[in-house]
Protein backbone atom coordinates (compact mmCIF):
# COMPACT_ATOMS: atom_id res chain seq x y z
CA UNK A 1 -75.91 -16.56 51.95
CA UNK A 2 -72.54 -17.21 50.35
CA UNK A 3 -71.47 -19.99 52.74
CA UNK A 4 -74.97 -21.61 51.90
CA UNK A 5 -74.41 -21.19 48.31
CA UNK A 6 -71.14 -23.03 48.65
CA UNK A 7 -72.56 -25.55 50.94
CA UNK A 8 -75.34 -26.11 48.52
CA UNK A 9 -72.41 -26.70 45.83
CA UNK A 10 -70.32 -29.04 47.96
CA UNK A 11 -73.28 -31.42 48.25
CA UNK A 12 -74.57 -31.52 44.36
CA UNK A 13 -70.93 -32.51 43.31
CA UNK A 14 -70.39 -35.05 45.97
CA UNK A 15 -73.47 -36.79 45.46
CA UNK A 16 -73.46 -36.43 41.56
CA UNK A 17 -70.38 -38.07 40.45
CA UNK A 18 -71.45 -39.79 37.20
CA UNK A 19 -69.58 -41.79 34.42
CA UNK A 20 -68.54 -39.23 31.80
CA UNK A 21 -64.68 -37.78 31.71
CA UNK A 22 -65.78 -34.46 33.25
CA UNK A 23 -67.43 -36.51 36.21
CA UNK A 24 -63.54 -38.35 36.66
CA UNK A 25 -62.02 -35.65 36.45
CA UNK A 26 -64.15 -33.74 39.07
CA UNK A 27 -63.45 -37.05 41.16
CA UNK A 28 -59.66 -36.33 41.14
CA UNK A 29 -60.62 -33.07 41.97
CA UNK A 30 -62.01 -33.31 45.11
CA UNK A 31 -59.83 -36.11 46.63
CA UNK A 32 -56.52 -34.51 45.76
CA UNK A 33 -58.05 -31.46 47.82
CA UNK A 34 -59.54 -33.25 50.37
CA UNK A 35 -56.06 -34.80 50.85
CA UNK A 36 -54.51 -31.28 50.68
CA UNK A 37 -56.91 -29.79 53.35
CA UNK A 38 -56.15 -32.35 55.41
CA UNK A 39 -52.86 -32.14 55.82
CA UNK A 40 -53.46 -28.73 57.61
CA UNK A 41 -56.72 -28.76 58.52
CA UNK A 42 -58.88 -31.48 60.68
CA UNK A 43 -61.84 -32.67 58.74
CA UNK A 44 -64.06 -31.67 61.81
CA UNK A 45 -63.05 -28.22 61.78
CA UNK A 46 -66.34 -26.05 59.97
CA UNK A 47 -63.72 -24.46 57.69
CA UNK A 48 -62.94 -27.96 56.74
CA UNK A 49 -66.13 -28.23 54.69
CA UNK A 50 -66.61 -24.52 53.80
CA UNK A 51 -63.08 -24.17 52.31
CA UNK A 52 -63.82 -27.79 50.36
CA UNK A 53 -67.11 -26.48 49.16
CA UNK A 54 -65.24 -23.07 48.08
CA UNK A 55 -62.92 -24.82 46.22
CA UNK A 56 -65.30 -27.39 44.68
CA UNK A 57 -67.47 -24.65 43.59
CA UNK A 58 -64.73 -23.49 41.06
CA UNK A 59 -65.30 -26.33 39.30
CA UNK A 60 -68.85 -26.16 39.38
CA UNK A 61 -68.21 -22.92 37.42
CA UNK A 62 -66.55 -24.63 35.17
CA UNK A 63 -68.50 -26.74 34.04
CA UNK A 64 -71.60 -24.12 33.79
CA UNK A 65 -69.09 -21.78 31.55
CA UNK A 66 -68.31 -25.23 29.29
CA UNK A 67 -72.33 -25.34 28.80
CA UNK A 68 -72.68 -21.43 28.27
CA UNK A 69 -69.99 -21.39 26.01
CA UNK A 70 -71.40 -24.89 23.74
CA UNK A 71 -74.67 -23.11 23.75
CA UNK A 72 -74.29 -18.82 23.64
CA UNK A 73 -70.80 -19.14 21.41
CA UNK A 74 -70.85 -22.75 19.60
CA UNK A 75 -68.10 -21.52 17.10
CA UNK A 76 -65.44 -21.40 19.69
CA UNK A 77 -65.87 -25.02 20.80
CA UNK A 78 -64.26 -25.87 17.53
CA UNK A 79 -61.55 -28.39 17.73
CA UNK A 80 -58.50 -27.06 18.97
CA UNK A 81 -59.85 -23.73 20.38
CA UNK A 82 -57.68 -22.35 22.36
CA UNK A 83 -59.07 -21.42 26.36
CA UNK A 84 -56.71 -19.77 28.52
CA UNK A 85 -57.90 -19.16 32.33
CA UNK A 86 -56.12 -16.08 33.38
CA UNK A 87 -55.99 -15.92 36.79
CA UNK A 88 -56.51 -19.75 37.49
CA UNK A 89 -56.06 -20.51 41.06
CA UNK A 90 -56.80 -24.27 41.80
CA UNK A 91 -57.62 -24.77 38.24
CA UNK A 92 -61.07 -26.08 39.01
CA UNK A 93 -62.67 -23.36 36.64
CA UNK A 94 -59.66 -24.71 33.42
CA UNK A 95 -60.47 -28.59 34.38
CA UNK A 96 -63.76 -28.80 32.59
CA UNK A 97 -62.86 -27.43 29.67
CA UNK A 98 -59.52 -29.58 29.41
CA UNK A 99 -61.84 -32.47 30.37
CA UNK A 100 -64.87 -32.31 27.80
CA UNK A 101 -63.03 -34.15 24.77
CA UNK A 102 -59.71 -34.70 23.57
CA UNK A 103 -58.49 -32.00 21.24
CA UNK A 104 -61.30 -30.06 21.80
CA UNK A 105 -60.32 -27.00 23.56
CA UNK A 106 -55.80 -26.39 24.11
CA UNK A 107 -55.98 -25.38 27.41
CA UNK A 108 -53.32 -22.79 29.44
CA UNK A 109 -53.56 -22.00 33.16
CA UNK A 110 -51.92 -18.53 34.18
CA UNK A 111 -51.37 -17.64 37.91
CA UNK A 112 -48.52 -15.77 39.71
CA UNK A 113 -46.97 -19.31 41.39
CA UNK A 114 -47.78 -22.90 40.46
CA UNK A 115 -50.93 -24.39 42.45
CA UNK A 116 -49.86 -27.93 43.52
CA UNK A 117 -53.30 -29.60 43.43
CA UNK A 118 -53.94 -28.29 39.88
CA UNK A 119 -50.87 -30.08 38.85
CA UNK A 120 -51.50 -33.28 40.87
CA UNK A 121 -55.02 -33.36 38.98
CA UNK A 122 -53.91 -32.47 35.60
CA UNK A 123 -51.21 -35.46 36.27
CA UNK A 124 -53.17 -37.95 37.60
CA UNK A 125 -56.31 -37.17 35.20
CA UNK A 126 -53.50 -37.28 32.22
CA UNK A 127 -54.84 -34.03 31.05
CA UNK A 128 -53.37 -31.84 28.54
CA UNK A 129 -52.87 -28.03 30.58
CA UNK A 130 -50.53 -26.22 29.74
CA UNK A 131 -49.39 -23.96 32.64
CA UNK A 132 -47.43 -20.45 32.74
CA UNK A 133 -46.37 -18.62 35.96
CA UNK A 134 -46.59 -14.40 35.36
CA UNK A 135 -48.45 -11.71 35.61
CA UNK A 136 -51.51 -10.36 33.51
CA UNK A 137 -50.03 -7.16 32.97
CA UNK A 138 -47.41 -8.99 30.41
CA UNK A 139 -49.10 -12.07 29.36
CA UNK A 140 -46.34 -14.30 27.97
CA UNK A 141 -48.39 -15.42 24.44
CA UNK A 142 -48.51 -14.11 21.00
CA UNK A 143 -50.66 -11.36 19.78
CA UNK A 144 -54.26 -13.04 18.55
CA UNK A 145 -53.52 -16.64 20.15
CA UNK A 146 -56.26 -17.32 21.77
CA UNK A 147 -60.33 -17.78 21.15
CA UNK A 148 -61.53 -17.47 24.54
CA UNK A 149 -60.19 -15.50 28.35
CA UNK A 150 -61.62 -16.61 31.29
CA UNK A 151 -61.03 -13.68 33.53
CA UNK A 152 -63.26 -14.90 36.84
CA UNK A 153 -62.96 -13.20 39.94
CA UNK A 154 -59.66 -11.47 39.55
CA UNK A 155 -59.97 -8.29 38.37
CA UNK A 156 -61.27 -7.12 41.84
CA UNK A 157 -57.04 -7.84 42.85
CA UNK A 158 -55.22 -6.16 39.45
CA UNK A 159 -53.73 -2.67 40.39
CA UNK A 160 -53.42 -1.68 36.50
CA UNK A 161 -56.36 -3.54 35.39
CA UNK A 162 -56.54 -1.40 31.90
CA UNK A 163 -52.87 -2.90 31.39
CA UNK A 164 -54.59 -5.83 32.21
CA UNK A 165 -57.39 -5.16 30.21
CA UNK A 166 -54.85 -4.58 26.54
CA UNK A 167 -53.36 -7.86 27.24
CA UNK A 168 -56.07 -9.57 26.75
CA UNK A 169 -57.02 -7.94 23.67
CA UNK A 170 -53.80 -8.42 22.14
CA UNK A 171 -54.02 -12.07 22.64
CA UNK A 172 -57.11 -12.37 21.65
CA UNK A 173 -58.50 -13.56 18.12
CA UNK A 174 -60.58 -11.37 16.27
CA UNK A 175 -63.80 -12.81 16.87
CA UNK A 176 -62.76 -14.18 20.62
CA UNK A 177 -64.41 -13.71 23.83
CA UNK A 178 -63.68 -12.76 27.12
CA UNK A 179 -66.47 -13.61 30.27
CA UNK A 180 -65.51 -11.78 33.30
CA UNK A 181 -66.72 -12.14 36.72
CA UNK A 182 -65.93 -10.35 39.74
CA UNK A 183 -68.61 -9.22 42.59
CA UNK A 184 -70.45 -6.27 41.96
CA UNK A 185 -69.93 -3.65 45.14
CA UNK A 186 -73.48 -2.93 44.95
CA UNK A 187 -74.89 -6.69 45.59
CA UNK A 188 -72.26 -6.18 49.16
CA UNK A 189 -73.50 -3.13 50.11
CA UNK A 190 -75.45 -4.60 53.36
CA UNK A 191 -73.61 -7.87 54.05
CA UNK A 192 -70.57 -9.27 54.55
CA UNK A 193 -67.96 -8.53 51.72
CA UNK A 194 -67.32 -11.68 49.56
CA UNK A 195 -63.53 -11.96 50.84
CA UNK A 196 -62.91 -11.34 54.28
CA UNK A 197 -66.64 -11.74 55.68
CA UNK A 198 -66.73 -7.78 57.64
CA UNK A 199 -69.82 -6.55 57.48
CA UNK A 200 -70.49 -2.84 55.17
CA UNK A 201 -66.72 -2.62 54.09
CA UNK A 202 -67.22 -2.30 50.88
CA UNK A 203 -68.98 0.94 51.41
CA UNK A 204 -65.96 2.19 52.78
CA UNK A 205 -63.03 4.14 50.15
CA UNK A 206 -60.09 1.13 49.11
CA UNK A 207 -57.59 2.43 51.35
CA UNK A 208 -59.63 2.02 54.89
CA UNK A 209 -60.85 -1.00 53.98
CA UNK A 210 -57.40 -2.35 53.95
CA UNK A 211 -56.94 -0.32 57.19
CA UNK A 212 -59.89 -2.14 58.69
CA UNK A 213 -59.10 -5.65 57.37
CA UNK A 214 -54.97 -5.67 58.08
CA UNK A 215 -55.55 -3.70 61.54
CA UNK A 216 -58.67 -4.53 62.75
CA UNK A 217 -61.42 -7.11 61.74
CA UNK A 218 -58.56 -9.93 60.24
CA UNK A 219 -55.30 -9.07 61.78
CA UNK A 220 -52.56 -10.42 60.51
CA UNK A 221 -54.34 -10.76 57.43
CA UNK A 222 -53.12 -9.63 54.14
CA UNK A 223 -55.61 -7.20 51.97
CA UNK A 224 -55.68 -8.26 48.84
CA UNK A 225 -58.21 -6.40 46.98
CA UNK A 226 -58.06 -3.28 44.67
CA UNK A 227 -60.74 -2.06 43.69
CA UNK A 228 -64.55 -3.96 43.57
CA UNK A 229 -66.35 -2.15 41.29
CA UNK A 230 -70.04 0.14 41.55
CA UNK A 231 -71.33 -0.56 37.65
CA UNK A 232 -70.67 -3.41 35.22
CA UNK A 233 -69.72 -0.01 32.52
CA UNK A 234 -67.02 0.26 35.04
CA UNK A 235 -65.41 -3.27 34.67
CA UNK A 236 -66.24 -2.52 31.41
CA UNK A 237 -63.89 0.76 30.94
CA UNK A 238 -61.15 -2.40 32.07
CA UNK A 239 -61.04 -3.59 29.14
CA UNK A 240 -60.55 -1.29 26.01
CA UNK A 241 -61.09 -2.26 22.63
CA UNK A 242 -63.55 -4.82 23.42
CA UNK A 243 -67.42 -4.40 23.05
CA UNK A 244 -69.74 -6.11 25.68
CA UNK A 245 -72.20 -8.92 24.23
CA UNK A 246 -73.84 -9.93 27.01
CA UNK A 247 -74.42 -8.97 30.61
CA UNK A 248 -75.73 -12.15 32.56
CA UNK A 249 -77.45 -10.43 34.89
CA UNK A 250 -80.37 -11.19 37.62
CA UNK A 251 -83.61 -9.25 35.85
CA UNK A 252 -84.01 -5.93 34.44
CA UNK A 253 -81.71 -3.12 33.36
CA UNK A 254 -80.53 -2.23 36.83
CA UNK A 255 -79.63 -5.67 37.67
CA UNK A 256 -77.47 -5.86 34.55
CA UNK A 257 -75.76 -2.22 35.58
CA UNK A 258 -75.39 -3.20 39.27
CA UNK A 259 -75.80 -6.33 39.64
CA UNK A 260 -74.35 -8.81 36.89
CA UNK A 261 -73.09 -11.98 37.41
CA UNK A 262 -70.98 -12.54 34.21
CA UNK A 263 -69.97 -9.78 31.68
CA UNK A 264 -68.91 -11.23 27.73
CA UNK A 265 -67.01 -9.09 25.62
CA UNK A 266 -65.83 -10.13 22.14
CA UNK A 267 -63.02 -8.64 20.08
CA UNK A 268 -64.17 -7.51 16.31
């Protein structure tokens, strides 16, 4: 299902690739990739196009955040807002958002080492992105600096995620936002887990699933998950002083508890 999903992806941004600055940018995006994959990877190989998609799907995401944010919070799409993606990978999720208008949104990119293709794109697309390597335990910005955290499919790999969780309140404004993704253990339960593909290991405890992934299913493999978590009050608990607005979830109360897709939480 998750392969399809990004296979589905893959093909709506190749064949979509419009006029507007978003659309160049999303150009640049895929060939500096493509170009990066295959310098290690033939373009025949099936991970080729599944690893492409993957990637490509980030900015997807993007994109769908820039519209949920321009329609669910309009006041932080003021000029100069300030959008940092903590946690940013390839940047594909940041690129929209430093793409959508000059001076509209001051975007930072945060990851523990500098992604090359985010940097070829941001330098080729003459964007403005503003990039810090560290950790989000100690996030290297001034108390109430920023109007909106992007905090997508990372908490799932923070060991101190609370300590996580205070950072981002500090730097956020009062009256900033935080959406969070990450994939609900729940949603799992049954199929492959949404990192390393082995079948009901998320309904094992932390510590064997490591076991299983590192010595067993993916040898050689390094485990990098912490913790996915059972509720969306648990990712919740994450992040103290900050109240959840919105749960965008699938239908119903259970689906918002167990199985969310994004979680907003504003500072007052």
């Amino acid at each position: 299902m998750q392969a399809d999903t990004e296979r589905e992806a893959f093909a709506e941004l190749v064949v979509s690739p419009g006029d507007n600055p978003v659309d160049r940018v999303e150009r640049i995006f895929l060939e500096t990739n493509q170009r990066h994959l295959s310098s290690w990877m033939s373009q025949d190989d099936k991970r080729f196009r599944e690893t492409l998609a993957f990637v490509l799907g980030r900015f997807a995401e993007g994109r769908r955040l820039v519209q949920l944010v321009s329609e669910q919070m309009p006041q932080l799409m003021a000029p100069g807002s300030r959008v940092l993606d903590l946690g940013s990978g390839n940047g594909g999720v940041a690129l929209p958002f430093a793409s959508v208008g000059k001076g509209r949104f001051e975007t930072h990119c945060l990851d523990v080492f500098r992604h090359r293709e985010l940097t070829q794109v941001v330098r080729e697309a003459e964007l403005e992105v503003l990039y810090a390597i560290g950790y989000g335990e100690h996030l290297p910005y001034a108390g109430e600096s920023f109007d909106l955290v992007l905090y997508l499919e990372t908490v799932e790999h923070v060991a101190k995620p609370k300590s996580v969780g205070r950072e981002i309140h500090r730097i956020l404004r009062p009256g900033g936002a935080c959406i969070v993704s990450t994939p609900p253990r729940v949603r799992f339960a049954f199929r492959p887990d949404p990192h390393y593909g082995v079948r009901w290991l998320v309904l094992l405890p932390n510590p064997l699933q490591k076991w299983i992934v590192e010595r067993v299913a993916r040898k050689g493999t390094r485990y990098e998950v912490t913790h996915l978590y059972w509720t969306s009050a648990g990712v919740l608990r994450t992040l103290p002083g900050l109240k959840s607005e919105a749960v965008n979830a699938r239908e119903g109360f259970l689906s918002r508890f167990l199985n969310w897709d994004l979680i907003v939480v504003r500072k007052h």
